[in-house]
C-alpha atoms as a PDB file:
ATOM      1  CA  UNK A   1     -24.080 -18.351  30.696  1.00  0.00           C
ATOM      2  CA  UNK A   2     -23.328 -21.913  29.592  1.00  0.00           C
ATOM      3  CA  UNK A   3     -21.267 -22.832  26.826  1.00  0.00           C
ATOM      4  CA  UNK A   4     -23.918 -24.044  25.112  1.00  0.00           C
ATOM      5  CA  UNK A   5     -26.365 -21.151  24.635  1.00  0.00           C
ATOM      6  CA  UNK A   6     -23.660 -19.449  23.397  1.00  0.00           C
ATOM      7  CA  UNK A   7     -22.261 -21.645  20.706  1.00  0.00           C
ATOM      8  CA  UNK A   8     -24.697 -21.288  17.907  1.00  0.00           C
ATOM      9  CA  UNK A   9     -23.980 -17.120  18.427  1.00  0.00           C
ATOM     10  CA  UNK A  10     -20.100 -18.149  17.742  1.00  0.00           C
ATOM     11  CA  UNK A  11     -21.175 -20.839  14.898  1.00  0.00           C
ATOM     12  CA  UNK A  12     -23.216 -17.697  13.079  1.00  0.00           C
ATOM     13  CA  UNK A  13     -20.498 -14.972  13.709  1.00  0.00           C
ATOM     14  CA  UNK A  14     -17.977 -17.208  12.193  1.00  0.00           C
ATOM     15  CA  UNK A  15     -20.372 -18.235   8.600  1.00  0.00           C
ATOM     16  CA  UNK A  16     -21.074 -14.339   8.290  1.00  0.00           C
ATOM     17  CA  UNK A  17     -17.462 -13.559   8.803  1.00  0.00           C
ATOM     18  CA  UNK A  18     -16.395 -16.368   6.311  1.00  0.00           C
ATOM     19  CA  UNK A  19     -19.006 -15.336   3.669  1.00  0.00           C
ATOM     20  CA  UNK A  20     -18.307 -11.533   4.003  1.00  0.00           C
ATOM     21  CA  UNK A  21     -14.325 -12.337   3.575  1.00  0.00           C
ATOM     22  CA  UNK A  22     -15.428 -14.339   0.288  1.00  0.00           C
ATOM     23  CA  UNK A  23     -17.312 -11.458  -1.227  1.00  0.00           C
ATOM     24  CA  UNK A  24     -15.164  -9.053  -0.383  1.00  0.00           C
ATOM     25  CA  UNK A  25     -12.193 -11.402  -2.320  1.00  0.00           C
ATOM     26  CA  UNK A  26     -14.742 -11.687  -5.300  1.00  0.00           C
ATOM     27  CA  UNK A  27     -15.382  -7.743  -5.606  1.00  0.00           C
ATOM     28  CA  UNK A  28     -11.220  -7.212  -5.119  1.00  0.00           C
ATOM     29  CA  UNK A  29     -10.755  -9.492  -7.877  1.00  0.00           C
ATOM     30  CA  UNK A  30     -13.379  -7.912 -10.240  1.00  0.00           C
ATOM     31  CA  UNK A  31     -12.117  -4.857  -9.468  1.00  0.00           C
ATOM     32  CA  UNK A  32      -8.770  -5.925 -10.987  1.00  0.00           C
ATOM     33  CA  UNK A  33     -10.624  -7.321 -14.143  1.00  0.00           C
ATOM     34  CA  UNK A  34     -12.200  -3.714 -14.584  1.00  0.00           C
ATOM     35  CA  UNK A  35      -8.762  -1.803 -13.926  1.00  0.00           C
ATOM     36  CA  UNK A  36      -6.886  -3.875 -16.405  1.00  0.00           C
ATOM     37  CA  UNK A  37      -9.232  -3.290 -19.061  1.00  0.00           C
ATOM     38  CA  UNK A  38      -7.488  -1.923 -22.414  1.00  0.00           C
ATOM     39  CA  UNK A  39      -9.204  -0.853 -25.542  1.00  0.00           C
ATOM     40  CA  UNK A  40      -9.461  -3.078 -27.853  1.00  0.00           C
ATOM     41  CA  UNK A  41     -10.736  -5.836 -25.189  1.00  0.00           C
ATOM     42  CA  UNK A  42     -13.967  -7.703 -25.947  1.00  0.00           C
ATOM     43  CA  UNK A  43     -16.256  -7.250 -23.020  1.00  0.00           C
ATOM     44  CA  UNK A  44     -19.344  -8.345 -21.339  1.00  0.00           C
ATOM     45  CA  UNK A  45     -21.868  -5.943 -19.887  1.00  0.00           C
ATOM     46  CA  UNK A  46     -23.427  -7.211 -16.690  1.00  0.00           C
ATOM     47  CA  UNK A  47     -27.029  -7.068 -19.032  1.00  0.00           C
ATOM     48  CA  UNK A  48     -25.020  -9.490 -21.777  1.00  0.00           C
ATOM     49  CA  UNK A  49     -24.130  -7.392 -24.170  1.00  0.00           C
ATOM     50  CA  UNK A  50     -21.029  -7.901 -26.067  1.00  0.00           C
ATOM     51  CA  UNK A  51     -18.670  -5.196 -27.315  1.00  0.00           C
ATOM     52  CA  UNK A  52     -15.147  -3.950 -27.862  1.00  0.00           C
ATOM     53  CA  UNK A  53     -13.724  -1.363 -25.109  1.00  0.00           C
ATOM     54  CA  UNK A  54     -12.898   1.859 -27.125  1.00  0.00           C
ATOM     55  CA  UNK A  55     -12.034   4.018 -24.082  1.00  0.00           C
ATOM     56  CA  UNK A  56     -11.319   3.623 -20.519  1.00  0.00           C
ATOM     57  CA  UNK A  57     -11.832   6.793 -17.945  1.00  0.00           C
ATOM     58  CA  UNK A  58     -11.477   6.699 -14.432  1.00  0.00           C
ATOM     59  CA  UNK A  59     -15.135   5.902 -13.410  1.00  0.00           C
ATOM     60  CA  UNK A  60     -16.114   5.012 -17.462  1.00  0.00           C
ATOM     61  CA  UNK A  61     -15.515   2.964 -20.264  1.00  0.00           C
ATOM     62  CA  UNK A  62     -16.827   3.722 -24.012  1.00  0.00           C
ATOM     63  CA  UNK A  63     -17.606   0.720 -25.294  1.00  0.00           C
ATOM     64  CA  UNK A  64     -17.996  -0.199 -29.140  1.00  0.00           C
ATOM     65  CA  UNK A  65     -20.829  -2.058 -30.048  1.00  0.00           C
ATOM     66  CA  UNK A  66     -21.176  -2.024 -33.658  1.00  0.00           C
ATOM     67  CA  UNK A  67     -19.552  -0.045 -36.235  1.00  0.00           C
ATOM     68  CA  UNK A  68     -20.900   3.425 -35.755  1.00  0.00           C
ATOM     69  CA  UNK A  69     -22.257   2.902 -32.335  1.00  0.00           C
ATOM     70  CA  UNK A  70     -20.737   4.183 -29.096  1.00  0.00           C
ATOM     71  CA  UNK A  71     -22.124   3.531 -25.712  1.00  0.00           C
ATOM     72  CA  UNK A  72     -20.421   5.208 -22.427  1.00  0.00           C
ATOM     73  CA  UNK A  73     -21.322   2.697 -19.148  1.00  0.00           C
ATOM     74  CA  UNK A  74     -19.791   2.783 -15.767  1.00  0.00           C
ATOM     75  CA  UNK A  75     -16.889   0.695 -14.807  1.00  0.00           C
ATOM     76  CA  UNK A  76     -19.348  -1.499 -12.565  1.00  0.00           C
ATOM     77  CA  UNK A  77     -21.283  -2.339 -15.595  1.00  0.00           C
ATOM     78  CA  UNK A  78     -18.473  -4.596 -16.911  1.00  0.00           C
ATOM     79  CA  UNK A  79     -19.312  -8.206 -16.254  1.00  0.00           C
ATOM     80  CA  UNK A  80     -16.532  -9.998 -17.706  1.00  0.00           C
ATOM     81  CA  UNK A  81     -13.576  -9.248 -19.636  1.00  0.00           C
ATOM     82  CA  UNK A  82     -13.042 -11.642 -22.544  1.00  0.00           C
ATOM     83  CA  UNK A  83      -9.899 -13.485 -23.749  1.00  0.00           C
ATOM     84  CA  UNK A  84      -9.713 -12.588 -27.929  1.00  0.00           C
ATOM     85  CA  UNK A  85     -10.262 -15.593 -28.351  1.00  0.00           C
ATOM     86  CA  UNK A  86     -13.403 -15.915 -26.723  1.00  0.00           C
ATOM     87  CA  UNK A  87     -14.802 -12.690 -27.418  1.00  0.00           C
ATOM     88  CA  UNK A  88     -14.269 -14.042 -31.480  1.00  0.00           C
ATOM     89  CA  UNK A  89     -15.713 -17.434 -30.751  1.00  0.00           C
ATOM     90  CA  UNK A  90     -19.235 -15.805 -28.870  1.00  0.00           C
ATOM     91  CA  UNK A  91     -19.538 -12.730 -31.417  1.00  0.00           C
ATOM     92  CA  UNK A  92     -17.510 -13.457 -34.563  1.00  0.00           C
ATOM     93  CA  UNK A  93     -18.655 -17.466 -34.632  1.00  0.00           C
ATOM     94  CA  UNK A  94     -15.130 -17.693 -35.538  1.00  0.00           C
ATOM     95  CA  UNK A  95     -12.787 -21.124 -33.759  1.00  0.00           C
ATOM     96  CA  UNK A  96      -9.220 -20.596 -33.346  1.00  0.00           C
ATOM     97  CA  UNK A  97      -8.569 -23.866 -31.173  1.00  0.00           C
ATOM     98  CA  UNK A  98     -10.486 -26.652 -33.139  1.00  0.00           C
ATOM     99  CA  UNK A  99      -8.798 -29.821 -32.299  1.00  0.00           C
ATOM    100  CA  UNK A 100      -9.228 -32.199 -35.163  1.00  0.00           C
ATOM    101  CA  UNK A 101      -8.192 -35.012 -32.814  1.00  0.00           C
ATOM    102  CA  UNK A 102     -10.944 -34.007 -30.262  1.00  0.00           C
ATOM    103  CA  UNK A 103     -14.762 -36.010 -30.491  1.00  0.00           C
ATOM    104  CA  UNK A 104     -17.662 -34.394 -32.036  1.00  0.00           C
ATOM    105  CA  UNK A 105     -20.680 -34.840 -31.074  1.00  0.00           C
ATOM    106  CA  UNK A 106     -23.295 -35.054 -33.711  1.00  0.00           C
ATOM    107  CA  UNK A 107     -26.383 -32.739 -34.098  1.00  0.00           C
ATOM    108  CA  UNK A 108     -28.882 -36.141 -34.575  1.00  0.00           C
ATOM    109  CA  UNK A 109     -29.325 -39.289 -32.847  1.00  0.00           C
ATOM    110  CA  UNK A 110     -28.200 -41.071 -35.770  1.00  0.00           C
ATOM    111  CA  UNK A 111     -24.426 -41.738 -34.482  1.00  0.00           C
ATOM    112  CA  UNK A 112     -26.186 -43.952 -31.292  1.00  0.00           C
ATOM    113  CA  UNK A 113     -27.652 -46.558 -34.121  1.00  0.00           C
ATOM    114  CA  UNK A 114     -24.809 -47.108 -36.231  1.00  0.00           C
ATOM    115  CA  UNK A 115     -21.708 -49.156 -34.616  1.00  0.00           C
ATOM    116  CA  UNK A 116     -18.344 -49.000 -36.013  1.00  0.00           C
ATOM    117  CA  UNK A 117     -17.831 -52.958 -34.891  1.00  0.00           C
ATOM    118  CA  UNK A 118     -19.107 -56.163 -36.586  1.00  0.00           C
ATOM    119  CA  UNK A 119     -22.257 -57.803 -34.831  1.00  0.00           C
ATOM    120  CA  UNK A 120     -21.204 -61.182 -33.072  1.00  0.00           C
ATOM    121  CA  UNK A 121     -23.893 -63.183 -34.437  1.00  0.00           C
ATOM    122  CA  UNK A 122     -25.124 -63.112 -38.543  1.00  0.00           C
ATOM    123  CA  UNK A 123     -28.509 -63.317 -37.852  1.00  0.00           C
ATOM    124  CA  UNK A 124     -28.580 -59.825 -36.587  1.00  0.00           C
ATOM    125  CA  UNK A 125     -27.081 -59.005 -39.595  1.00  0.00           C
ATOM    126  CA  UNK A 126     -29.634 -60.735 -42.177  1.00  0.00           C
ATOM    127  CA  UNK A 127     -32.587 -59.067 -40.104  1.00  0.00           C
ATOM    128  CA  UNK A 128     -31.332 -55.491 -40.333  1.00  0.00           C
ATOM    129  CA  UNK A 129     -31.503 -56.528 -43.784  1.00  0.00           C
ATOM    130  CA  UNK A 130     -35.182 -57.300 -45.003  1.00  0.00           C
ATOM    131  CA  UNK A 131     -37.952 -54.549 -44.364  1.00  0.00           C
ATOM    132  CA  UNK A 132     -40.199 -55.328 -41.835  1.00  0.00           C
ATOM    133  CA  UNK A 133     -43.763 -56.523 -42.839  1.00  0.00           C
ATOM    134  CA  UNK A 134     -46.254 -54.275 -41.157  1.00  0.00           C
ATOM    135  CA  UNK A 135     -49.235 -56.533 -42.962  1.00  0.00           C
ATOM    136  CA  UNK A 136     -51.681 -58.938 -41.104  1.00  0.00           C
ATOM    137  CA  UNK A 137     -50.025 -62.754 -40.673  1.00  0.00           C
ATOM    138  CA  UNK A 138     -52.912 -64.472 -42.846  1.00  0.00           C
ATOM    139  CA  UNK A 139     -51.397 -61.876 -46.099  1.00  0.00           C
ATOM    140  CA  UNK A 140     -48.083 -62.515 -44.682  1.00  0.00           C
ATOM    141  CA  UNK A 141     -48.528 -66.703 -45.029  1.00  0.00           C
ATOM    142  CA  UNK A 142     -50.392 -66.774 -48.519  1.00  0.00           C
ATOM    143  CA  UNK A 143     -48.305 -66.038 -51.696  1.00  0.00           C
ATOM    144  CA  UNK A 144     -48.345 -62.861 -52.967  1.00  0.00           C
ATOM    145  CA  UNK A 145     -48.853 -64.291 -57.009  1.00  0.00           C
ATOM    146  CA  UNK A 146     -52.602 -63.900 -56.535  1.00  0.00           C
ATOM    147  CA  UNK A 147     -54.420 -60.741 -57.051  1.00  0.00           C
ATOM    148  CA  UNK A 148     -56.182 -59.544 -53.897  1.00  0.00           C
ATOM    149  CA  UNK A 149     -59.991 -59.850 -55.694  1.00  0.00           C
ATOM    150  CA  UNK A 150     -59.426 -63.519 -56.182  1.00  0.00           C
ATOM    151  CA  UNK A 151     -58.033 -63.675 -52.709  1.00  0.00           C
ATOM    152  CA  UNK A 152     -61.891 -62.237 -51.731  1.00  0.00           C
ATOM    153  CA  UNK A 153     -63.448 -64.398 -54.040  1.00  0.00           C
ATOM    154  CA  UNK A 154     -62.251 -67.700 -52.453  1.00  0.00           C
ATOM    155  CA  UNK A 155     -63.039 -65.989 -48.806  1.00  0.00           C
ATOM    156  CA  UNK A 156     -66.617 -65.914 -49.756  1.00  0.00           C
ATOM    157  CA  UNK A 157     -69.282 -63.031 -50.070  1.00  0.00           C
ATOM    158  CA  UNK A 158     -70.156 -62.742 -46.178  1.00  0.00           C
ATOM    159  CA  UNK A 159     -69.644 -59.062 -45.534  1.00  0.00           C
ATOM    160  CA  UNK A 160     -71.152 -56.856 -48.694  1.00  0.00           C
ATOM    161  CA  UNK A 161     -68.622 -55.017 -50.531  1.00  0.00           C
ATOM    162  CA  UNK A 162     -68.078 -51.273 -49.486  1.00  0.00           C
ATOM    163  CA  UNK A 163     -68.081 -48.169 -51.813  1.00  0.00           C
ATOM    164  CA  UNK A 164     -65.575 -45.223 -51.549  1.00  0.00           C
ATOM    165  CA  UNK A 165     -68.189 -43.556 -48.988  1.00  0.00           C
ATOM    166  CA  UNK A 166     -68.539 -45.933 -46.498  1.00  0.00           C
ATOM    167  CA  UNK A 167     -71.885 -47.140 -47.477  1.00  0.00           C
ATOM    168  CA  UNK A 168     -72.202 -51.339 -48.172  1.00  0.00           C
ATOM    169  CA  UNK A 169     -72.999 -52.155 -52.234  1.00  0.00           C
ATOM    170  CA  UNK A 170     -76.028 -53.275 -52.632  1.00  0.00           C
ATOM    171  CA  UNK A 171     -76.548 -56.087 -55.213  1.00  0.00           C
END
């Protein structure tokens, strides 16, 4: 046979052999997790339930999961073991470890408007100021001291005046 009919066979056996030897180091080390196990340890269930070991037996663990409530599973139900820590932070809500020097990021968008540092040029400045005028230009330009019937009045009568229902005014 020729060397290279026979390399993708070799290629093949050596992925399987390197993905079987990874597995099996995953299931050794899980294995551990399970065996050191003490009660009192906050666990995951491989379904995502949280509770407190109360028991460990050779092939079972009783776990706590609320006051009053005892459930046996099998060893190979435990997903992870949980630091205290954690265990407090995903259950409890409680935070041991809050840095007060540490960022936090806001819960609203408002933090990406605001800047902590002076705009370069005033006129930025003096438009953030004054509302914006959402108003046709011709109301914008005229002055505002005139009431808005007189403003109609010196427009002219072309279009007939409108009621409250749509309908023109007849006069």
């Amino acid at each position: 046979m020729n060397i290279v009919t026979i390399l993708p066979f070799i290629v093949l056996i050596g992925a399987m052999f390197l993905m079987t030897r990874s597995a099996k180091r995953k299931q050794s080390q899980a294995a551990q997790m399970r065996n050191e196990m003490q009660p009192g340890t906050g666990v995951r269930t491989i379904g995502g339930m949280y509770a407190t070991v109360k028991e460990v037996n050779e092939e079972t663990v009783l776990l706590d999961a609320a006051p009053g409530v005892d459930l046996v599973f099998a060893k190979n139900s435990i997903g992870a073991v949980l630091s205290d820590d954690e265990y407090n932070r995903i259950v409890h809500g409680i935070e041991h470890d809050l840095k007060t020097d540490a960022a936090v990021v806001p819960d609203d968008a408002s933090s990406l408007t605001e800047t902590d540092e002076p705009a370069a040029d005033a006129s930025s400045d003096a438009s953030d100021d004054k509302p914006i005028d959402l108003g046709k230009k011709d109301a914008a330009d005229e002055p505002a001291d005139e009431p808005a019937e007189a403003k109609a009045d010196e427009a002219g009568e072309a279009e007939p005046k409108k009621t409250d229902d749509g309908e023109p005014d007849a006069k």
